[in-house]
Protein backbone atom coordinates (compact mmCIF):
# COMPACT_ATOMS: atom_id res chain seq x y z
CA UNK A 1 5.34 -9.18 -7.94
CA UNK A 2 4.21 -5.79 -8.33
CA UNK A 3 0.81 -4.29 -7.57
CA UNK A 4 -0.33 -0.77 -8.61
CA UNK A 5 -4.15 0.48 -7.57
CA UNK A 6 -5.25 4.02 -9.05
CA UNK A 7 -8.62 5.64 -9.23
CA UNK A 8 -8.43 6.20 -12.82
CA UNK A 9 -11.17 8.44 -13.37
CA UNK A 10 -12.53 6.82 -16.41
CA UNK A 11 -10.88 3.78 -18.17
CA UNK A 12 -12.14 4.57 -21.52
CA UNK A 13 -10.90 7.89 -21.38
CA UNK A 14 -7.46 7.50 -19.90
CA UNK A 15 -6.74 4.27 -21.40
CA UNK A 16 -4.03 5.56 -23.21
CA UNK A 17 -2.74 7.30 -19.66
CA UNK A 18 -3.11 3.24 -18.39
CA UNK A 19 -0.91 2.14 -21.38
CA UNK A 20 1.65 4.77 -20.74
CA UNK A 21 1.89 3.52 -17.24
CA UNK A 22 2.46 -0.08 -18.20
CA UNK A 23 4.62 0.66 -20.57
CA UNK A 24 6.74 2.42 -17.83
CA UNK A 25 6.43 0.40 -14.74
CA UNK A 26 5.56 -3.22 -16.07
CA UNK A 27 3.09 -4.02 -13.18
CA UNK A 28 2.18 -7.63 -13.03
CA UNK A 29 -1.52 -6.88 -11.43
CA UNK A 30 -3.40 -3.10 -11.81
CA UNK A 31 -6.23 -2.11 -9.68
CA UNK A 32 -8.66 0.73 -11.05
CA UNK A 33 -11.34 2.60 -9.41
CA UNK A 34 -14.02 5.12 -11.10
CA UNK A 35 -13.74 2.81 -14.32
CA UNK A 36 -17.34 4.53 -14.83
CA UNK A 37 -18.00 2.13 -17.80
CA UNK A 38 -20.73 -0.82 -18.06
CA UNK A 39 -19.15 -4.22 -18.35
CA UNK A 40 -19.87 -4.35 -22.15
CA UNK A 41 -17.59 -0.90 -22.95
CA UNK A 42 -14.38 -2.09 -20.56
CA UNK A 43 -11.75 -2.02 -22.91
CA UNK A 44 -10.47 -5.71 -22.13
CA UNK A 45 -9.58 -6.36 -25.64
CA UNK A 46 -7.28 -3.61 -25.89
CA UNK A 47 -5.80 -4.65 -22.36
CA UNK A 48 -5.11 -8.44 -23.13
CA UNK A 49 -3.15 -6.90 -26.01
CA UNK A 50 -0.79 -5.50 -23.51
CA UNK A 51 -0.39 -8.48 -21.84
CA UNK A 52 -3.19 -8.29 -19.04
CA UNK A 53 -5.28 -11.78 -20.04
CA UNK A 54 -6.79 -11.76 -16.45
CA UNK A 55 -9.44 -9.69 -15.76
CA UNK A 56 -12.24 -9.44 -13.41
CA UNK A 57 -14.67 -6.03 -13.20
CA UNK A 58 -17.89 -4.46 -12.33
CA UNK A 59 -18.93 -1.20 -13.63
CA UNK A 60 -21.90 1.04 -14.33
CA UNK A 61 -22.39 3.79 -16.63
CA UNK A 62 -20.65 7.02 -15.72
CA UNK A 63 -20.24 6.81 -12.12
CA UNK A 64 -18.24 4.17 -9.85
CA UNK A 65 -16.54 0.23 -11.39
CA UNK A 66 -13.98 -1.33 -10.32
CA UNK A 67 -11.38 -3.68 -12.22
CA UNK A 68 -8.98 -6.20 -11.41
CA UNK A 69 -6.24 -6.67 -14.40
CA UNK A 70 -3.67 -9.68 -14.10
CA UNK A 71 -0.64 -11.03 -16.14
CA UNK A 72 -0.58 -13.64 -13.27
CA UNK A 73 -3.87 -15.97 -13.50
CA UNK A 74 -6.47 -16.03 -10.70
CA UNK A 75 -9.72 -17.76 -9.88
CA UNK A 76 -13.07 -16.24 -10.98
CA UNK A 77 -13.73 -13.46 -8.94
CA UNK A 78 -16.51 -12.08 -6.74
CA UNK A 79 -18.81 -9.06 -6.48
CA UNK A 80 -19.78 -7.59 -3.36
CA UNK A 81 -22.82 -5.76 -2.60
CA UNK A 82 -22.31 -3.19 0.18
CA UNK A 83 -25.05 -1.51 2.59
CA UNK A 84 -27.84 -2.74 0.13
CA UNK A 85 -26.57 -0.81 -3.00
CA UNK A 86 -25.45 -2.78 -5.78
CA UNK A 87 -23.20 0.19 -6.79
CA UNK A 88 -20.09 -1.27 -8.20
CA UNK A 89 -17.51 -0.58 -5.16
CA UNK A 90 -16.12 -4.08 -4.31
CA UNK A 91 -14.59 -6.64 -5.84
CA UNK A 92 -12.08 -10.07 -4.86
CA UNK A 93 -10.05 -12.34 -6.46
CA UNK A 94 -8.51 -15.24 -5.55
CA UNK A 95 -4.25 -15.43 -6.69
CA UNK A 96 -2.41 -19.02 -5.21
CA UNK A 97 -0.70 -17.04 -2.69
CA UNK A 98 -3.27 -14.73 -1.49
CA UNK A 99 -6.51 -13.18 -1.75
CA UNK A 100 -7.29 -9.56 -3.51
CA UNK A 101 -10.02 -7.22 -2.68
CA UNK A 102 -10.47 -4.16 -4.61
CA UNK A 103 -12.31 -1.18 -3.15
CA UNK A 104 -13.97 1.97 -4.30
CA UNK A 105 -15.13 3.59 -0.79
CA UNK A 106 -17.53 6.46 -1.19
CA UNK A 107 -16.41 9.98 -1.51
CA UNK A 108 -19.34 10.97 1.41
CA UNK A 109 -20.39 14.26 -0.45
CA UNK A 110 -19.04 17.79 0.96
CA UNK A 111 -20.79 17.87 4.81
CA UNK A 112 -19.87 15.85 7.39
CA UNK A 113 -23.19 15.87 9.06
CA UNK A 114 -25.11 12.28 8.60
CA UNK A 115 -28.50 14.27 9.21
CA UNK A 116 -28.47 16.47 6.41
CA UNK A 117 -25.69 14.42 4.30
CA UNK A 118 -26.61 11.06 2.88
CA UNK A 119 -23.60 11.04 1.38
CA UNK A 120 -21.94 10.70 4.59
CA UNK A 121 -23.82 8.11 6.06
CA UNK A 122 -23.53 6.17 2.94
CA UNK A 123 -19.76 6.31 3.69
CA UNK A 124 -19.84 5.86 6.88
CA UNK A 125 -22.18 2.69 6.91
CA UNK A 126 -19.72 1.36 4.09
CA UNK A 127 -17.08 1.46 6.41
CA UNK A 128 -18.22 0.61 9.25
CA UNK A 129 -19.75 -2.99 7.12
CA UNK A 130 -16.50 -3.49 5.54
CA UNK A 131 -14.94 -3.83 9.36
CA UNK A 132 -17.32 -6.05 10.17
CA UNK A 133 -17.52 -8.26 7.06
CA UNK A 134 -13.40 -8.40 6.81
CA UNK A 135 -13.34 -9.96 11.02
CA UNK A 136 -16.31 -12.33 10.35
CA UNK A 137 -15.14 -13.82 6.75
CA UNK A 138 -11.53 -13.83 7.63
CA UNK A 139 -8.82 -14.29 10.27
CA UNK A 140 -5.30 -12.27 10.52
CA UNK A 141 -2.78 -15.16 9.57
CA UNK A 142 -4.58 -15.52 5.66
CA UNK A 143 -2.66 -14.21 3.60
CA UNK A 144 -4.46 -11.09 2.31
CA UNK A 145 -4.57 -7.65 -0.10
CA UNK A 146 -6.70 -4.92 -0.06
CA UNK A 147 -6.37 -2.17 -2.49
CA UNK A 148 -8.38 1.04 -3.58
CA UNK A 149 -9.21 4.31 -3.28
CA UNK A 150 -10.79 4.32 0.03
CA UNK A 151 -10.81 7.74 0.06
CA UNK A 152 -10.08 8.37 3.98
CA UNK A 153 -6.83 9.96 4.42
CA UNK A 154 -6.08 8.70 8.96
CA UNK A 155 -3.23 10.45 9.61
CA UNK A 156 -1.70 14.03 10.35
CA UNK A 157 0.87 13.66 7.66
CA UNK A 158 -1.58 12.63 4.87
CA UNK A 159 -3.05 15.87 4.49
CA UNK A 160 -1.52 19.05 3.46
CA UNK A 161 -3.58 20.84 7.19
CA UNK A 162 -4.52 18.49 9.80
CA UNK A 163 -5.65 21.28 11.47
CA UNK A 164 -7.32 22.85 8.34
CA UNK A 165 -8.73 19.80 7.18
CA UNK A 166 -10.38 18.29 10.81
CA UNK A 167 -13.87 19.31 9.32
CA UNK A 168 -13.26 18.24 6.10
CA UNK A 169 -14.68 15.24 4.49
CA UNK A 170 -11.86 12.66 4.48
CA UNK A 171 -9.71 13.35 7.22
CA UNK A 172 -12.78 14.55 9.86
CA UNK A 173 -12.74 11.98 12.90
CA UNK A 174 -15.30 9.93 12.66
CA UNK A 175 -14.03 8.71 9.40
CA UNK A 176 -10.27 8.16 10.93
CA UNK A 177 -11.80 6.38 13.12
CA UNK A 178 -14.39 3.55 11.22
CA UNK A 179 -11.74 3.50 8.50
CA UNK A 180 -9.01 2.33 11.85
CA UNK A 181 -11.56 0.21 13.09
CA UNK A 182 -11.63 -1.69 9.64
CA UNK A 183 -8.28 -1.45 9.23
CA UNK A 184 -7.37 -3.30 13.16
CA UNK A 185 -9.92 -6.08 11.67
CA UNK A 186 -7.34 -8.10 10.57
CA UNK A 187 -4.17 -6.44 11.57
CA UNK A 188 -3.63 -5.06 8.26
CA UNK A 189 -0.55 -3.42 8.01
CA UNK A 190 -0.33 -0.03 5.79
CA UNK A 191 2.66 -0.78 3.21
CA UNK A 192 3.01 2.41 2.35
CA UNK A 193 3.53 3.92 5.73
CA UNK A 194 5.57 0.68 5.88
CA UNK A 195 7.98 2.06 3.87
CA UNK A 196 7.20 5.54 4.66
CA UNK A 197 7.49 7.68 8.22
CA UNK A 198 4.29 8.34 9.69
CA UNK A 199 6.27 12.28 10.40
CA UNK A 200 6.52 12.47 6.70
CA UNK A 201 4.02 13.81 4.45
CA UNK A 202 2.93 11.22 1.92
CA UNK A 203 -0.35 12.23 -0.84
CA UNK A 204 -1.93 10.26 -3.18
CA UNK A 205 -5.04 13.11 -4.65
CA UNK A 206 -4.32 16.86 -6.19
CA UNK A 207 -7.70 18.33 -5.92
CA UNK A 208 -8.62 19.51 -9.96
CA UNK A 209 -9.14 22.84 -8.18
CA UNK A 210 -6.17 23.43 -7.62
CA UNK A 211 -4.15 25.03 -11.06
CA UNK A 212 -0.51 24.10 -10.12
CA UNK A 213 -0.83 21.47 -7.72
CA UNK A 214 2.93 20.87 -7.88
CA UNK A 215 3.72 24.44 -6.62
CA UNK A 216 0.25 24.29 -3.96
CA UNK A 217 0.86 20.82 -3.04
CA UNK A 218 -2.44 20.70 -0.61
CA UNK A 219 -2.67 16.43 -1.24
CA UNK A 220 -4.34 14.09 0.05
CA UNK A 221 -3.42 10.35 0.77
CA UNK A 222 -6.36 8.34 0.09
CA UNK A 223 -5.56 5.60 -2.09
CA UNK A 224 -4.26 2.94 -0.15
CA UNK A 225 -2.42 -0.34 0.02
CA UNK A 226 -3.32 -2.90 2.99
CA UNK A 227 -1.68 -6.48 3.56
CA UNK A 228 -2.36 -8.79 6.29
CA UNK A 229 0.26 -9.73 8.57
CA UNK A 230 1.86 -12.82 6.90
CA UNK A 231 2.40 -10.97 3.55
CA UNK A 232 4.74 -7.91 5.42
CA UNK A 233 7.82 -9.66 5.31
CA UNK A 234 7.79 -9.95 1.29
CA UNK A 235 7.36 -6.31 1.00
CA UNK A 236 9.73 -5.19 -0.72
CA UNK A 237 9.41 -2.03 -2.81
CA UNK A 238 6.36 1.49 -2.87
CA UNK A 239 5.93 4.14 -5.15
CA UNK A 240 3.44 6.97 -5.23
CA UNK A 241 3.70 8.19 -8.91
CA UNK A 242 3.03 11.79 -8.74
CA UNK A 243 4.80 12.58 -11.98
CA UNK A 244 1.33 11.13 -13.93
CA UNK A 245 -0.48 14.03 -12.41
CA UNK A 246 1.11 15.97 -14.88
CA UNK A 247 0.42 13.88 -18.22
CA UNK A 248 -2.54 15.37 -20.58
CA UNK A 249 -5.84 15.27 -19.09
CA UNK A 250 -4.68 13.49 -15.88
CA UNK A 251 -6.99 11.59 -12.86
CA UNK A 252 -6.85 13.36 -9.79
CA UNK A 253 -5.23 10.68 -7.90
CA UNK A 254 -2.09 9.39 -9.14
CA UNK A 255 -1.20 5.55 -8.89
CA UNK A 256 0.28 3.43 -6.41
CA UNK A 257 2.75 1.04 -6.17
CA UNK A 258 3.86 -1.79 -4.19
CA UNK A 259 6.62 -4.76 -4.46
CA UNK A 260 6.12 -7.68 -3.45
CA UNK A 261 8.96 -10.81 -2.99
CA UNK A 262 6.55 -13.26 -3.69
């Protein structure tokens, strides 16, 4: 089974970027993030053409949505309200073997100061309910996926400066911290430090700003790819794919993929 998740920056305007990537990698479920459509503009149509049938999303117009696209069937799926904002940032899905959530975490504005930056606190509140939610709805043996952009990158090695970047939104400590509290609520294991060394550097985001991001290379890992416990010994395969960063009027982040022996 394999699994890609990508903040696509748009679905209606990269949807030919999406079909490229099917076409290349044959995913069997796709996770997007900043879909920024309403429900009634999703291009589903077009995406049960290519084989997706399943689908499950939530969107609003021009900011936020998430989707859930399946060749593999699932049970209706769920929308989750988060922090009292019905902002389009969660969604599950049941699959036989395991349960999917799909999550767009906020981007928490530019300063990491929760008095001046609502932004932040907005983020930071998200988090810290998502930790909470994940150890009171759920125990570590189910067998469990979360995707998304959760747009935290925790470690030294998935940043371009972790000294650089300390008071930076994304990798400052407070955030590393709520988004390893949430992660600890279940024992989720990261699969794609799984597969790659925590001493190597591993980025998922090219900032726009940056004109050759190949050659500058100052990334950021912050799409991620959780499983609970029961599901790490069927991991079998992960893939960043940086190369779509460089197709025609690309997303930021670039997708990410997982294998799973299922």
């Amino acid at each position: 089974m394999r699994i890609i998740t990508w903040n696509i920056n748009s679905v209606r305007l990269r949807l030919p970027l999406l079909q490229r990537l099917i076409t290349q990698t044959s995913p069997d479920i796709i996770c997007l993030q900043e879909t920024k459509t309403p429900d009634e503009h999703f291009p589903a149509d077009s995406l049960k053409e290519s084989g997706y049938e399943y689908q499950h999303f939530h969107g609003m117009k021009g900011y936020n949505g998430v989707a859930v696209i399946s060749r593999i069937p699932f049970e209706a799926g769920k929308v989750h309200n988060r922090v009292g904002k019905e902002d389009c940032r969660h969604i599950s899905v049941k699959f036989p073997k395991f349960e999917l959530h799909n999550l767009y975490i906020p981007a928490g504005g530019d300063e990491p100061d929760i008095t001046i930056n609502e932004k932040f606190r907005h983020k930071l509140d998200f988090i810290d309910e998502m930790a909470e939610w994940f150890a009171d709805h759920y125990t570590s043996d189910q067998p469990m996926i979360t995707v998304g952009d959760l747009n935290t990158a925790p470690l030294e090695h998935d940043v371009w400066s972790h000294k650089q970047l300390l008071n930076v939104i994304s990798h400052t400590p407070i955030e590393v911290e709520k988004h390893t509290r949430m992660q600890n609520s279940l024992d989720w294991v990261d699969a794609s430090r799984h597969f790659v060394p925590h001493d190597q550097k591993c980025y998922t985001w090219w900032s726009y700003r940056n004109r050759d991001w190949k050659k500058s290379n100052r990334g950021r890992r912050l799409d991620h790819i959780w499983v609970t416990p029961p599901l790490k010994p069927y991991l079998s395969g992960h893939d960043i794919l940086s190369h779509v960063r460089d197709w025609e009027k690309p997303s930021d982040h670039v997708p990410l993929l997982v294998d799973l022996d299922l």
